[in-house]
Every structure is written in C-alpha cells, then in structure tokens.
C-alpha atoms as a PDB file:
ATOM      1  CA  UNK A   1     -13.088  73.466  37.232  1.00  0.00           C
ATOM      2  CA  UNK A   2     -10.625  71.007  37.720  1.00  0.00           C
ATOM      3  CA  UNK A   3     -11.134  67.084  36.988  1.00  0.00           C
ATOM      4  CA  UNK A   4     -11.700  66.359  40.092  1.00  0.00           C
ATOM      5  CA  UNK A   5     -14.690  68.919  40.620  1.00  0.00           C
ATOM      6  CA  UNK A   6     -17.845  67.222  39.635  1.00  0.00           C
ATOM      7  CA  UNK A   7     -20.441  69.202  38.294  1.00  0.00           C
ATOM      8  CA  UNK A   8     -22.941  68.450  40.798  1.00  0.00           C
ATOM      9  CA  UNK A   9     -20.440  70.820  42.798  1.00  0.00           C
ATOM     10  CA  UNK A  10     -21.341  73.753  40.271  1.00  0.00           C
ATOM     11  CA  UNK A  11     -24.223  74.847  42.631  1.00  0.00           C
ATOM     12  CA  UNK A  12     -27.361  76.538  40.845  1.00  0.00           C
ATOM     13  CA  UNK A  13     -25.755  80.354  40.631  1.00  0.00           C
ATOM     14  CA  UNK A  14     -26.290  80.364  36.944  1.00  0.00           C
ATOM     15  CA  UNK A  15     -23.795  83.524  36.666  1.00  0.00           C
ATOM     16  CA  UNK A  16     -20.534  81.690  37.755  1.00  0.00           C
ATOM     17  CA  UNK A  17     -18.475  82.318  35.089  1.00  0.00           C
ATOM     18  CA  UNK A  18     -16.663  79.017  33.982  1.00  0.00           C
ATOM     19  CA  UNK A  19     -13.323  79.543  31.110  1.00  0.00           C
ATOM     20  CA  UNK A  20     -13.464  78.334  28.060  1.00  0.00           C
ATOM     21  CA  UNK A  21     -11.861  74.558  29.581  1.00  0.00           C
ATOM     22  CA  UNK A  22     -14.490  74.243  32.498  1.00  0.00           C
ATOM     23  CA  UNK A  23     -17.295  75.478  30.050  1.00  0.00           C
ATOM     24  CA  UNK A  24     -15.974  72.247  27.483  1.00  0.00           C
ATOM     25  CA  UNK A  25     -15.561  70.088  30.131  1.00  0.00           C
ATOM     26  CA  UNK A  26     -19.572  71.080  31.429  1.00  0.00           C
ATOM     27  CA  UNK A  27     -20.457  70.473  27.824  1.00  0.00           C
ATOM     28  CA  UNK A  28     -18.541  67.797  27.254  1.00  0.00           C
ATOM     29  CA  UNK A  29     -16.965  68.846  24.023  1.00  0.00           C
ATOM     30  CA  UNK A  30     -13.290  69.511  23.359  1.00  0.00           C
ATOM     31  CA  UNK A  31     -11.990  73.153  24.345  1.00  0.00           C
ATOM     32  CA  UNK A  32     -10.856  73.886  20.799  1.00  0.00           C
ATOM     33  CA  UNK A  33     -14.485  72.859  19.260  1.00  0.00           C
ATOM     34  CA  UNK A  34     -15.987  76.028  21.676  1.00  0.00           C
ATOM     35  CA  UNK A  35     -13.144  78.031  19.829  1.00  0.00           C
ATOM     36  CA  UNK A  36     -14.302  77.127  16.484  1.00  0.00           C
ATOM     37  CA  UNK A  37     -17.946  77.601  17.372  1.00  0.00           C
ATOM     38  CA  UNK A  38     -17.157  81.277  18.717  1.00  0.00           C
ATOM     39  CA  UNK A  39     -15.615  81.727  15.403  1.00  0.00           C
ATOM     40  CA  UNK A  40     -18.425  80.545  13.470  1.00  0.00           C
ATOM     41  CA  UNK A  41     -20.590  82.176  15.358  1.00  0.00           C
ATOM     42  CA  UNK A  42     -22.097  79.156  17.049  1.00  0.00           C
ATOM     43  CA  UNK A  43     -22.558  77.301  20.464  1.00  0.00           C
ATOM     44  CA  UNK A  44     -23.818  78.543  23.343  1.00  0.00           C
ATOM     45  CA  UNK A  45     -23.304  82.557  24.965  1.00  0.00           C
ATOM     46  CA  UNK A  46     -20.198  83.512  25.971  1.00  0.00           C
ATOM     47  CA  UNK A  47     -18.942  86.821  27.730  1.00  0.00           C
ATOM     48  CA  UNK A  48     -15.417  88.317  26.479  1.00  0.00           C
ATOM     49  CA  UNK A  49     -13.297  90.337  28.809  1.00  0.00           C
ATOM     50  CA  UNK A  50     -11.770  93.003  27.150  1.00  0.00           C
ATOM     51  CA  UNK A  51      -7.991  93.420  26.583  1.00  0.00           C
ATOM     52  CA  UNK A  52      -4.938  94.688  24.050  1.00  0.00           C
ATOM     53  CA  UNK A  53      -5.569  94.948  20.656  1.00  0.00           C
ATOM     54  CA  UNK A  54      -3.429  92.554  18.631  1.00  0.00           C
ATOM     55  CA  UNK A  55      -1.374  93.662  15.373  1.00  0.00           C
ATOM     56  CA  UNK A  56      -4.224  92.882  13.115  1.00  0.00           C
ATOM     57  CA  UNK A  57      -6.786  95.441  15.235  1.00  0.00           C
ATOM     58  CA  UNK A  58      -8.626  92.129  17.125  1.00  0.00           C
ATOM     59  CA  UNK A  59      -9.387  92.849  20.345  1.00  0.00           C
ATOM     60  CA  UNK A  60      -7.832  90.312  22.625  1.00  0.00           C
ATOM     61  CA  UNK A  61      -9.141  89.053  25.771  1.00  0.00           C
ATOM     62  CA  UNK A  62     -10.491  86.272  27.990  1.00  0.00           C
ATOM     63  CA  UNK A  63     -13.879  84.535  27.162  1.00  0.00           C
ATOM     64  CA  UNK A  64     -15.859  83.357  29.877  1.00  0.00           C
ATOM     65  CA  UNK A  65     -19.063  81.182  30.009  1.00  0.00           C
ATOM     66  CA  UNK A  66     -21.765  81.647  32.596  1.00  0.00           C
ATOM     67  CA  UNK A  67     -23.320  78.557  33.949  1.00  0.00           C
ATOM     68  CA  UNK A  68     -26.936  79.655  32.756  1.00  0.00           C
ATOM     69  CA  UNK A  69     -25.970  79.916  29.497  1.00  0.00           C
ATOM     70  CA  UNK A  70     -24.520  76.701  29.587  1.00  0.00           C
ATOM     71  CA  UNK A  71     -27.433  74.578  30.464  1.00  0.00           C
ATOM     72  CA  UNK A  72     -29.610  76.765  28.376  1.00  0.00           C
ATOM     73  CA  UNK A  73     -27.675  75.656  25.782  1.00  0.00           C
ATOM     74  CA  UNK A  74     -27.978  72.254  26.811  1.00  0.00           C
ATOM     75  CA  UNK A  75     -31.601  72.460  27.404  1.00  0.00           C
ATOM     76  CA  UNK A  76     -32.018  73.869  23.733  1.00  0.00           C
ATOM     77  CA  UNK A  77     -30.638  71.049  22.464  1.00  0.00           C
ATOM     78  CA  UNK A  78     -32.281  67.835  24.064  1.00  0.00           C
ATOM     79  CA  UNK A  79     -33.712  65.420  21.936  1.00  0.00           C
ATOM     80  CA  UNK A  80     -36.596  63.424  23.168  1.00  0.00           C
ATOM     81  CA  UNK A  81     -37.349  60.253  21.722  1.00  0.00           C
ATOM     82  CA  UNK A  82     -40.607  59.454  20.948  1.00  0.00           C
ATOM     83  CA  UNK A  83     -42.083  56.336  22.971  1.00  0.00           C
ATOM     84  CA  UNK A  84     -43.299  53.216  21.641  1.00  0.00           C
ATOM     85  CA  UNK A  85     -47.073  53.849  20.890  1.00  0.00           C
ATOM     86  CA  UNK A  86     -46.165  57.757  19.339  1.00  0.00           C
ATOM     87  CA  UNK A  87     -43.921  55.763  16.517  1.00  0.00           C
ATOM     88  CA  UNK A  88     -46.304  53.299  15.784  1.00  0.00           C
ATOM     89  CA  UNK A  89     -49.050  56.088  15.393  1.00  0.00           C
ATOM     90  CA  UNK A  90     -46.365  58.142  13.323  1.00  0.00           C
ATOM     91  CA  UNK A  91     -46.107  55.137  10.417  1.00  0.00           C
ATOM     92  CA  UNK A  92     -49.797  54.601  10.581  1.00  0.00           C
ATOM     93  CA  UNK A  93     -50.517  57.992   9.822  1.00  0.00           C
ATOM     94  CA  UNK A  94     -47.799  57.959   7.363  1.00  0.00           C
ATOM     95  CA  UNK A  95     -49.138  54.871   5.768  1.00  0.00           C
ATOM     96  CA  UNK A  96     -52.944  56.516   5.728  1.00  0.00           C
ATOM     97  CA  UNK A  97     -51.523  59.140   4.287  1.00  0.00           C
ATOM     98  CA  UNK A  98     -49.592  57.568   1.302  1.00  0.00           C
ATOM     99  CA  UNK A  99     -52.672  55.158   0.605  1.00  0.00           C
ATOM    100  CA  UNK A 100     -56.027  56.663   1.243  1.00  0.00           C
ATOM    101  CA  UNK A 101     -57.851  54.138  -0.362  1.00  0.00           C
ATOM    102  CA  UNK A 102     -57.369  51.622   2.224  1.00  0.00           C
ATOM    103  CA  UNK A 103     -60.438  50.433   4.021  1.00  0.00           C
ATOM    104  CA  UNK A 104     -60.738  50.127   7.890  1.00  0.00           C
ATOM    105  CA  UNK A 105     -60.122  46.919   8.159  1.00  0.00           C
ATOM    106  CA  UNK A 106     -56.514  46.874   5.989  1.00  0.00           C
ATOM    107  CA  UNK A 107     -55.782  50.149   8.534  1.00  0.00           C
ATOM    108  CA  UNK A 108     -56.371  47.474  11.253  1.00  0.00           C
ATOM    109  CA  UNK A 109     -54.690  45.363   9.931  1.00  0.00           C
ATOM    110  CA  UNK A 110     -51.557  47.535   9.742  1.00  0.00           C
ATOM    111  CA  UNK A 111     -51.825  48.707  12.984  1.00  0.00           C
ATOM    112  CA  UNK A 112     -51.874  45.316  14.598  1.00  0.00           C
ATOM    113  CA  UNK A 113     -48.373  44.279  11.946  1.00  0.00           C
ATOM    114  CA  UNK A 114     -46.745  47.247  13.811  1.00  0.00           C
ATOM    115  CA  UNK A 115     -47.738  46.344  17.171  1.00  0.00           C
ATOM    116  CA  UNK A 116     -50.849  48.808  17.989  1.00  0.00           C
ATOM    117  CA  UNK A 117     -54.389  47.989  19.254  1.00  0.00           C
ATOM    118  CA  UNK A 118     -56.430  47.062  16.708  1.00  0.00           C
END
C-alpha cells in the first residue's frame, strides 16, 4: 500500500495480505516495531512464506499480514473511556467503600461535590 492509498481503499476482504510496511502503515506503528513484536512474540497474526534456510538453520522468508487480522488486532485493543456519570459512580463507590461508616446524607453529600444527583 503505497502513501497515497488510503485505507478506506482496503475494501472489506479481510484475507488481502498486506507486507510487513502496508501492515505498519494500517497500524500506524513503525515497520521495524512489527519486527520486534514478531520476535517477541507479540502484535497481531502474521503469515510467513516459506524460503532458504539461512547459515544459522532460520528459515527465511516473507511475512505477510492479512487485513482481518489486522483490525482484529485493532479491535482487541480499543480502549473505551468511561463517560461522565460512570466516573463519578466509580469514586463514589470507591469512597463507600473506603468509609462505610458514612451516613446517607455525607454519601449525598459526596455525590453532589463530584457532580452527581443527589
């Protein structure tokens, strides 16, 4: 995928086979961070083409990423924020939690100080 093919172009055949640059690019990540990832045995799927065996006995070829795997990856990974009212409820329940003693009113209190209903 060159530069000047947008990903929008990438259709929805989720096994295209991108390289190892057009798979960084979709990700958005530098090509020698999916190296060190397939090394570490990280990131997302990849497919390797067989080929000649180097001097060491490695087994050289070309990796290739399909487009399913990709946004799989990427899918795996989102992070949702929570909204407004779920992080107010979060350090209310917190706060419950690390005082149990307090009465109703001080818990309405504290949830009107961090912007709930009372």
């Amino acid at each position: 995928m060159s530069s000047a093919t947008r990903l929008s172009e990438l259709g929805t055949d989720s096994d295209r086979t991108l390289s190892s640059a057009e798979a960084a690019e979709f990700l958005g990540v530098n090509p020698k961070t999916l190296n060190n990832w397939r090394s570490q045995g990280r990131g997302p799927s990849y497919v390797k083409y067989a080929g000649a065996i180097d001097g060491l006995g490695r087994q050289r070829g070309t990796v290739g990423y399909c487009l399913g795997d990709l946004r799989a990856y990427v899918e795996a990974h989102r992070v949702s924020t929570p909204s407004f009212d779920e992080s107010v409820s979060r350090h209310i329940s917190a706060l419950v939690d690390a005082a149990p003693r307090l009465s109703d009113e001080q818990i309405a209190r504290l949830r009107f100080a961090l912007g709930g209903a009372a």
